[in-house]
Protein backbone atom coordinates (compact mmCIF):
# COMPACT_ATOMS: atom_id res chain seq x y z
CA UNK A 1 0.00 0.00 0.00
CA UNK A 2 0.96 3.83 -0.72
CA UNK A 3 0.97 5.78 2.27
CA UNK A 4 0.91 9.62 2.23
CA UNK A 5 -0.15 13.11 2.95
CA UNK A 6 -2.28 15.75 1.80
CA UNK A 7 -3.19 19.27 2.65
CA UNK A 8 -4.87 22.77 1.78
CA UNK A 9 -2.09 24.56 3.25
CA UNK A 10 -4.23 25.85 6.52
CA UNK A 11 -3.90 29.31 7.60
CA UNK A 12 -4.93 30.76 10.84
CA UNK A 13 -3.40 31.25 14.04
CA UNK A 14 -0.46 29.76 14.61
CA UNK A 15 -0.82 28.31 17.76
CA UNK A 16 2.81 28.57 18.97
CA UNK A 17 2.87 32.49 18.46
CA UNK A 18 -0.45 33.33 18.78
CA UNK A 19 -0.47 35.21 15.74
CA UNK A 20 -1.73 35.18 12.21
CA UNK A 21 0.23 33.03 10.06
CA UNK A 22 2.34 34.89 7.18
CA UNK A 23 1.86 33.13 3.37
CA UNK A 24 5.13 33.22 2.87
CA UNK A 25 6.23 31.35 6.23
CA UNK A 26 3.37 28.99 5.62
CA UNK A 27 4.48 28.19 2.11
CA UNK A 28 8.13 27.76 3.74
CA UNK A 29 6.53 25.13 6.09
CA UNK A 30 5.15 22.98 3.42
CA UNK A 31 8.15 22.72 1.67
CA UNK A 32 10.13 21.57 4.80
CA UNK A 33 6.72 19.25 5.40
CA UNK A 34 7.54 17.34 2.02
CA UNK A 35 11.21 17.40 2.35
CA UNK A 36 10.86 14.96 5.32
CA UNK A 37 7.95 13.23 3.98
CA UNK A 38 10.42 12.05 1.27
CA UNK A 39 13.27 11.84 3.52
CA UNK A 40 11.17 9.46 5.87
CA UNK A 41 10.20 7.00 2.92
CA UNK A 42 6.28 8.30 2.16
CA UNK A 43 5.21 7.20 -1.12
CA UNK A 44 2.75 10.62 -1.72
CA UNK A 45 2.76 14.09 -0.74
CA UNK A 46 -0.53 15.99 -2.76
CA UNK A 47 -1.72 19.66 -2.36
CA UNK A 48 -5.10 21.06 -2.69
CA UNK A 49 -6.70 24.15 -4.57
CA UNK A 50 -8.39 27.07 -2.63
CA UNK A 51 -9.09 30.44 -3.55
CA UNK A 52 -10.31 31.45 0.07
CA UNK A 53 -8.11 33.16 2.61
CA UNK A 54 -8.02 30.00 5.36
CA UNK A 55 -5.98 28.14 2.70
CA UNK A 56 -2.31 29.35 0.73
CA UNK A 57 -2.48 27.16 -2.17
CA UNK A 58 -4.35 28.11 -4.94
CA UNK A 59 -1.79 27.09 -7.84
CA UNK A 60 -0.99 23.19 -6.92
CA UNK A 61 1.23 22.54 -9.69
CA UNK A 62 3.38 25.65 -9.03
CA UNK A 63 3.27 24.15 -4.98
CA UNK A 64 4.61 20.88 -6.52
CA UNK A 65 7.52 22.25 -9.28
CA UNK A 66 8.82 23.75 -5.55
CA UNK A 67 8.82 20.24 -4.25
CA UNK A 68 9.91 18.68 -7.04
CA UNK A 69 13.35 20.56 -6.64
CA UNK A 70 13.91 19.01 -2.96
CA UNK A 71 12.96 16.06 -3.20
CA UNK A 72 13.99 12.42 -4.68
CA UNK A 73 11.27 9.98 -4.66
CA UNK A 74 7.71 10.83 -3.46
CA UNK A 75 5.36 11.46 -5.83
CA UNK A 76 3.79 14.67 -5.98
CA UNK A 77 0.11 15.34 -6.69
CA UNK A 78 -2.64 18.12 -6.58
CA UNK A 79 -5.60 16.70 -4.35
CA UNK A 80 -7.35 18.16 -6.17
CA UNK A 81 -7.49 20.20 -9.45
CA UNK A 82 -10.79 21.60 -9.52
CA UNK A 83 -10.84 20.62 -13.32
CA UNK A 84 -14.40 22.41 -13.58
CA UNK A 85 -13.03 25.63 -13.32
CA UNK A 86 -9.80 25.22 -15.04
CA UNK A 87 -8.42 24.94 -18.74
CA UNK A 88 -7.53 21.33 -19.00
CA UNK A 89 -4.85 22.71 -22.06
CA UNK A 90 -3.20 24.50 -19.17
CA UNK A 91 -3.53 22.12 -16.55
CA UNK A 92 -2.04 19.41 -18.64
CA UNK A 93 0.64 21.67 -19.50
CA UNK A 94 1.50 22.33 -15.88
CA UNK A 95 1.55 18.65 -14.56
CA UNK A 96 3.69 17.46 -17.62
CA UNK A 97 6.20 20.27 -16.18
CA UNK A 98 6.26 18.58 -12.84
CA UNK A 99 6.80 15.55 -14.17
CA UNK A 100 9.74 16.71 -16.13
CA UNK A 101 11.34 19.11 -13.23
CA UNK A 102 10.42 15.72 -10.41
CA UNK A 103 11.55 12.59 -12.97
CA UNK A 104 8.75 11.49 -13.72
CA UNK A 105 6.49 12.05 -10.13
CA UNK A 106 3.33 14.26 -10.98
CA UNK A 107 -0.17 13.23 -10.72
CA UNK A 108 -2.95 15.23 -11.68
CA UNK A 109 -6.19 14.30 -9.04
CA UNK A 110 -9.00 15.93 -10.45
CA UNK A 111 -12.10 17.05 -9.05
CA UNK A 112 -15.15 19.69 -8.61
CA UNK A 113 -13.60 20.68 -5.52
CA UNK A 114 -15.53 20.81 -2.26
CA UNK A 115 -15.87 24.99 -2.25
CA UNK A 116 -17.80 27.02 -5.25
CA UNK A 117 -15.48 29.91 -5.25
CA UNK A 118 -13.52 29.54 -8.34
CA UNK A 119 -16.43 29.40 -10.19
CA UNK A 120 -17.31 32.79 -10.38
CA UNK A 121 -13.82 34.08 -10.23
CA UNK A 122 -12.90 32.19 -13.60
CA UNK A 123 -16.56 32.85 -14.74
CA UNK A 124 -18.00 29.84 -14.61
CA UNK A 125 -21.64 29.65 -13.58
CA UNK A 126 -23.00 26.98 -11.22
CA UNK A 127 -25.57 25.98 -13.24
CA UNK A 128 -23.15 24.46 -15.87
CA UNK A 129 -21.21 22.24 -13.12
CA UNK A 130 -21.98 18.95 -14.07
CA UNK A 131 -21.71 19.52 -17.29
CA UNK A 132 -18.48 21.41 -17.06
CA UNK A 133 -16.51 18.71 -15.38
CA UNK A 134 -17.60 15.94 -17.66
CA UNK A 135 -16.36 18.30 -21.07
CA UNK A 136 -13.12 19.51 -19.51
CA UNK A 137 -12.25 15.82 -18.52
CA UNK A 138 -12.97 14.57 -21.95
CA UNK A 139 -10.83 17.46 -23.26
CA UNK A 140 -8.13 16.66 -20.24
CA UNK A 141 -7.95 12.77 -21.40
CA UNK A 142 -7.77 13.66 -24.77
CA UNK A 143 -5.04 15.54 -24.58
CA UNK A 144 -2.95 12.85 -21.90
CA UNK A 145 -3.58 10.48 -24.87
CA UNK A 146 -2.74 12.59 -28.02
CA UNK A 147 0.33 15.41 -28.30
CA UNK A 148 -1.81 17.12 -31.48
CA UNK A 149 -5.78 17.16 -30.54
CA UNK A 150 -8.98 17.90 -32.51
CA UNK A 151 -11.60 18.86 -30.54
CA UNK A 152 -15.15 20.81 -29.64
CA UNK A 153 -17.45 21.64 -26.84
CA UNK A 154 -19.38 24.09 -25.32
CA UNK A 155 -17.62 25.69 -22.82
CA UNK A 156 -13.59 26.27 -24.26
CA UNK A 157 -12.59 27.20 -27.78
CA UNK A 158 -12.08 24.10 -30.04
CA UNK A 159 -8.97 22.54 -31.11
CA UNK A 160 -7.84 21.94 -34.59
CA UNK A 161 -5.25 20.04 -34.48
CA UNK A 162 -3.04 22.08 -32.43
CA UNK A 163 -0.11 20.36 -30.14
CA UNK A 164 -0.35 20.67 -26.44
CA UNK A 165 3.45 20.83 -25.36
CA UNK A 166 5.52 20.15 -22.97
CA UNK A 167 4.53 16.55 -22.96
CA UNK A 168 5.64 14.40 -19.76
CA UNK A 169 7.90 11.67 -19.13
CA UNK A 170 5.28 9.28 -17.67
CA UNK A 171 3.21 8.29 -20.73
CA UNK A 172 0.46 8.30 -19.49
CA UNK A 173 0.50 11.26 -16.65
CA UNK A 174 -1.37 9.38 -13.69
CA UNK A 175 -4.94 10.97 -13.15
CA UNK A 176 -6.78 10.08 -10.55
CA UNK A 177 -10.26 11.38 -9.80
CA UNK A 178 -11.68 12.59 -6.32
CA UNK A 179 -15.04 11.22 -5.00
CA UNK A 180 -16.80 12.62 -2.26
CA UNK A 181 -19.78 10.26 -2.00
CA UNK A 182 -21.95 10.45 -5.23
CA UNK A 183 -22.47 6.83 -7.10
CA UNK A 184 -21.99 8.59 -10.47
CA UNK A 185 -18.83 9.84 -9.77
CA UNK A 186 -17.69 6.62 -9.15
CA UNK A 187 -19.36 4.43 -11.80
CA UNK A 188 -17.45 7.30 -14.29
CA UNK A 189 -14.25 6.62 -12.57
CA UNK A 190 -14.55 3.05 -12.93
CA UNK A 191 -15.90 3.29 -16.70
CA UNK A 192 -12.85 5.47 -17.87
CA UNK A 193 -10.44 2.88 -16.21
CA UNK A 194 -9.34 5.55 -13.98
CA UNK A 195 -7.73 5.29 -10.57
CA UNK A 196 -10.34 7.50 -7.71
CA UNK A 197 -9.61 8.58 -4.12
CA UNK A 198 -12.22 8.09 -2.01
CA UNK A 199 -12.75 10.64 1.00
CA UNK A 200 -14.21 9.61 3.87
CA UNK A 201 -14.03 13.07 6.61
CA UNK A 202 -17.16 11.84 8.37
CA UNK A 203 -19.89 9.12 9.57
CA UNK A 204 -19.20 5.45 9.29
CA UNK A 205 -16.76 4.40 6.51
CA UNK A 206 -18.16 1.23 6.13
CA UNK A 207 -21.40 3.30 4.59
CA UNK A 208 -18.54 4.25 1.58
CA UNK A 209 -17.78 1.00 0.43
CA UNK A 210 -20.54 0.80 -1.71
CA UNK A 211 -18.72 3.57 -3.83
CA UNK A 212 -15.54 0.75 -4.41
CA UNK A 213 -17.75 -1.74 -5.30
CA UNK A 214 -19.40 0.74 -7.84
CA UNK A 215 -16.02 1.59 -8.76
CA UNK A 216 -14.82 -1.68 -9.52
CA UNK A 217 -17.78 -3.24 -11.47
CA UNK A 218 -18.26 0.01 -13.59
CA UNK A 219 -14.42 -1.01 -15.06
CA UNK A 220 -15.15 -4.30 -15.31
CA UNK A 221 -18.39 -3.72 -17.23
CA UNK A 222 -16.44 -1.73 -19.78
CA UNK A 223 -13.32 -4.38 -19.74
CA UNK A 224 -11.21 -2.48 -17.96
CA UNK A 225 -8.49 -3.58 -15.71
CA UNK A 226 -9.40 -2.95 -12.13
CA UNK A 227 -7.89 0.27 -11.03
CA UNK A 228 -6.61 1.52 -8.04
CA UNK A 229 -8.51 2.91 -5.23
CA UNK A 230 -7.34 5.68 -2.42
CA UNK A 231 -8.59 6.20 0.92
CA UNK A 232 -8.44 9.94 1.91
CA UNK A 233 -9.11 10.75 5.61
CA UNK A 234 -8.60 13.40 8.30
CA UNK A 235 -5.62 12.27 11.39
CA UNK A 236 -2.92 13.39 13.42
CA UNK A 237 -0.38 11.28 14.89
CA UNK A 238 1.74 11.52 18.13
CA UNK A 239 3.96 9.56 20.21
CA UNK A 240 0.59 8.82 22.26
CA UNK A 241 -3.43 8.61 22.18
CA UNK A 242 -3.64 11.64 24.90
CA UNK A 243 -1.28 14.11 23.16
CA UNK A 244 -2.39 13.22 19.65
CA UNK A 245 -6.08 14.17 21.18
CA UNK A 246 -4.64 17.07 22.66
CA UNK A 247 -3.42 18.50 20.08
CA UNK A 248 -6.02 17.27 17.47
CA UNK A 249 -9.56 18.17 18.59
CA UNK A 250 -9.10 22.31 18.49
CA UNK A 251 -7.34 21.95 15.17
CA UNK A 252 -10.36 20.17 13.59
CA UNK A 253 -13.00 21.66 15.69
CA UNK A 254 -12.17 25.22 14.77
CA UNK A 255 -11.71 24.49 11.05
CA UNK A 256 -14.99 21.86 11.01
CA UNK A 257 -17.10 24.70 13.21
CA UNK A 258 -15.85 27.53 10.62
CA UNK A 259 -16.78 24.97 7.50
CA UNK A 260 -20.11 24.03 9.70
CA UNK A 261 -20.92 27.44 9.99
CA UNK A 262 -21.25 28.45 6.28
CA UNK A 263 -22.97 25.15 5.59
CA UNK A 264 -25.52 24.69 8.30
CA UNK A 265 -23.36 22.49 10.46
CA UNK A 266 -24.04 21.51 14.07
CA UNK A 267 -20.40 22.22 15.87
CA UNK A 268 -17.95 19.49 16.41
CA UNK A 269 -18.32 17.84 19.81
CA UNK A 270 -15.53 16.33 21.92
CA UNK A 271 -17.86 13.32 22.27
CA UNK A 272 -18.23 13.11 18.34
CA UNK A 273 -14.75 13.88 17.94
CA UNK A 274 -13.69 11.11 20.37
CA UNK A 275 -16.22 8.43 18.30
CA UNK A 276 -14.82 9.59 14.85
CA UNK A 277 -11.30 8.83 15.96
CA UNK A 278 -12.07 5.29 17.23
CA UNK A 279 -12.20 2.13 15.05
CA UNK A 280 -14.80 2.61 12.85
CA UNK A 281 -14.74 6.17 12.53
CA UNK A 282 -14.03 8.32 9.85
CA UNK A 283 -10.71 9.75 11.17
CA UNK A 284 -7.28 8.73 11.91
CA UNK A 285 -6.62 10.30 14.84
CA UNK A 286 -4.02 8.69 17.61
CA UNK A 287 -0.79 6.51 18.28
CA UNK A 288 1.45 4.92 15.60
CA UNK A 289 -0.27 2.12 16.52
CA UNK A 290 -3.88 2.74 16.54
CA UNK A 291 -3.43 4.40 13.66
CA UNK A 292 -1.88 1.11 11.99
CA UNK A 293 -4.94 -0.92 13.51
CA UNK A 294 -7.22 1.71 11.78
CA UNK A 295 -5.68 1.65 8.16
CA UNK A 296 -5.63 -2.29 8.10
CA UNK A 297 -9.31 -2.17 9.66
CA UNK A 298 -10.25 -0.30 6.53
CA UNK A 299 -8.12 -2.16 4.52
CA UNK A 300 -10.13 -4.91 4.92
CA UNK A 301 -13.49 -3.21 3.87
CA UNK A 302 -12.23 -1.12 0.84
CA UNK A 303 -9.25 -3.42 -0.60
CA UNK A 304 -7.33 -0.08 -1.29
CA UNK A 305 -3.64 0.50 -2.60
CA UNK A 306 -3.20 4.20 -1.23
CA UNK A 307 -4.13 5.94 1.98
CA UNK A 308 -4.03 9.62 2.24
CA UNK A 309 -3.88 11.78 5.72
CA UNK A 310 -4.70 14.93 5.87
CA UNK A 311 -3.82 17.00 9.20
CA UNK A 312 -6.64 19.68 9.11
CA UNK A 313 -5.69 23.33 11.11
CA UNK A 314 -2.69 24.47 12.16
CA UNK A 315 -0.37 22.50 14.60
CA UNK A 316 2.96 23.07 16.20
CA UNK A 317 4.91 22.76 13.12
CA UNK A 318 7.27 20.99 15.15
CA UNK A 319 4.74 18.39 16.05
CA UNK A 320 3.24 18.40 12.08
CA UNK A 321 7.01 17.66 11.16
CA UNK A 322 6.62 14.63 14.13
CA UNK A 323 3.30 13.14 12.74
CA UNK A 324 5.02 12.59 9.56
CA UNK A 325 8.08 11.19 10.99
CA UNK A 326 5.84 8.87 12.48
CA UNK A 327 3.68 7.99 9.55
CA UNK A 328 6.54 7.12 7.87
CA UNK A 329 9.28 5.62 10.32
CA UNK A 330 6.59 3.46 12.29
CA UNK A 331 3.03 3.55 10.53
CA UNK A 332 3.93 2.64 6.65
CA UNK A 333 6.19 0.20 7.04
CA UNK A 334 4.05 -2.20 9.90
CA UNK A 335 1.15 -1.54 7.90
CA UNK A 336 3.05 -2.77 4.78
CA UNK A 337 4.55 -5.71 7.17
CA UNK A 338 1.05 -6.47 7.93
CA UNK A 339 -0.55 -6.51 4.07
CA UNK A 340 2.87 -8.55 2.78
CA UNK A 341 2.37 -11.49 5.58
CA UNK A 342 -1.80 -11.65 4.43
CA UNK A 343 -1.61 -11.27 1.06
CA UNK A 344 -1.52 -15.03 -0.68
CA UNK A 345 2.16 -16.30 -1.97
């Protein structure tokens, strides 16, 4: 299994000064965040798009040609693109630049992204956003699949041939879609042969294997090989369950509560925060070990070959920078020990 990380670049307080967070040392944290995830032997570091003020990155790709210079061997991916809102000419262009500056390491994870924001900023209108993600990924595939490209639809200028350069060293660039929970999203997945990531950042996650199964039999039904399948999830970890709580529950809370607000939520509760983090819960907060327990618990319902973390609000950077030692110096490789002695010789 592929064991990584993923975040929105959170801004805020920072809880050690008690001050606002700067972009600039913010962006300087994630790049010492990915550094060590590579160092410590994490297969994936990804980074969201926002255009809001509680989040730095807006431009993934340009995030990830930063990484790409400091690191070695993790593979670097947006999480997500949200493709709806974007030019999939440009987007392409982008990635196949990572790949090239990282060795071949970019992945493009596309989605409709879980804020509306960039809609009418790039002026888009909401009306059009199913039908804007299904054209742009056409257009997207077609051009992974073809350097010069003919091609028409309603919302971008056609193509006539044209080539879309640079083109990337990994033939074809990975793209992975993002599923939040709707069975269409992953019967397309499934139907285009495409890999999806899964994210599960509430209620039971047993309640979201349905969306595999979907996943699975929509590529089958088209004669597709079966593709891969990522479990994305909130979590912390720390050297043990009390300070991993400790330090977990205001970071969620405040960003969950701020989220809730604007959507009609009920606020976070210690008691619900306490349940989510247990077994069955959505997230993956806790000891090296619990948190092993948890990702070979789900293992077991979803079948998956990548789990993604994502630490939501801002921590102690120097306890951020321990979580991912952890993750990768104790969590991946047990988990891996585990899923090598079960798998059949």
């Amino acid at each position: 299994m592929e064991i990584g990380l993923f975040t929105f670049g959170d801004m805020g307080i920072d809880p050690e000064t008690g001050k606002p967070i700067t972009p600039q040392e913010r962006m300087r944290r994630l790049m010492e965040e990915v550094k060590l995830a590579d160092e410590v032997g994490l297969d994936v570091w990804a980074v969201g798009e926002h255009h809001r003020p509680d989040y730095v990155v807006s431009s993934p790709s340009t995030v990830l040609a930063g990484a790409a210079t400091i690191t070695e061997k993790i593979r670097l991916s947006s999480a997500v693109v949200v493709l709806s809102s974007e030019d999939p000419v440009r987007v392409f262009q982008q990635f196949a630049t990572v790949d090239l500056l990282s060795g071949g390491r970019a992945e493009i994870m596309a989605g409709r992204g879980s804020f509306i924001e960039s809609f009418p900023l790039f002026g888009y209108e909401l009306d059009d956003y199913e039908e804007l993600f299904t054209e742009k990924l056409d257009l997207l595939l077609r051009i992974r699949k073809d350097t010069f490209v003919t091609w028409r639809g309603e919302h971008r200028a056609p193509l006539h041939g044209q080539g879309i350069f640079p083109r990337p060293i990994q033939n074809p660039l990975p793209v992975w879609l993002a599923v939040g929970g709707t069975p269409a999203s992953a019967a397309r997945a499934g139907s285009l042969g495409l890999p999806m990531s899964l994210a599960i950042i509430g209620g039971l996650p047993e309640r979201f294997t349905v969306f595999a199964r979907i996943h699975r039999q929509a590529a089958e039904k088209a004669g597709l090989p079966q593709p891969p399948l990522a479990i994305s999830a909130h979590g912390f970890i720390a050297d043990t369950p009390e300070e991993a709580v400790r330090l977990a529950f205001p970071a969620f809370s405040q960003v969950m509560n701020r989220i809730g607000r604007e959507r009609g939520w009920a606020p976070m509760t210690e008691e619900q925060f306490q349940f989510s983090r247990s077994l069955r819960g959505a997230d993956f907060v806790g000891s090296p070990q619990e948190i092993v327990e948890k990702i070979l618990y789900q293992h077991e319902l979803f079948g998956h070959q990548r789990f993604l973390m994502q630490m939501v609000g801002l921590f102690p950077h120097r306890q951020v920078l321990r979580s991912i030692e952890l993750l990768g110096d104790k969590v991946a490789p047990e988990v891996r020990k585990a899923l090598k002695a079960s798998s059949p010789i």
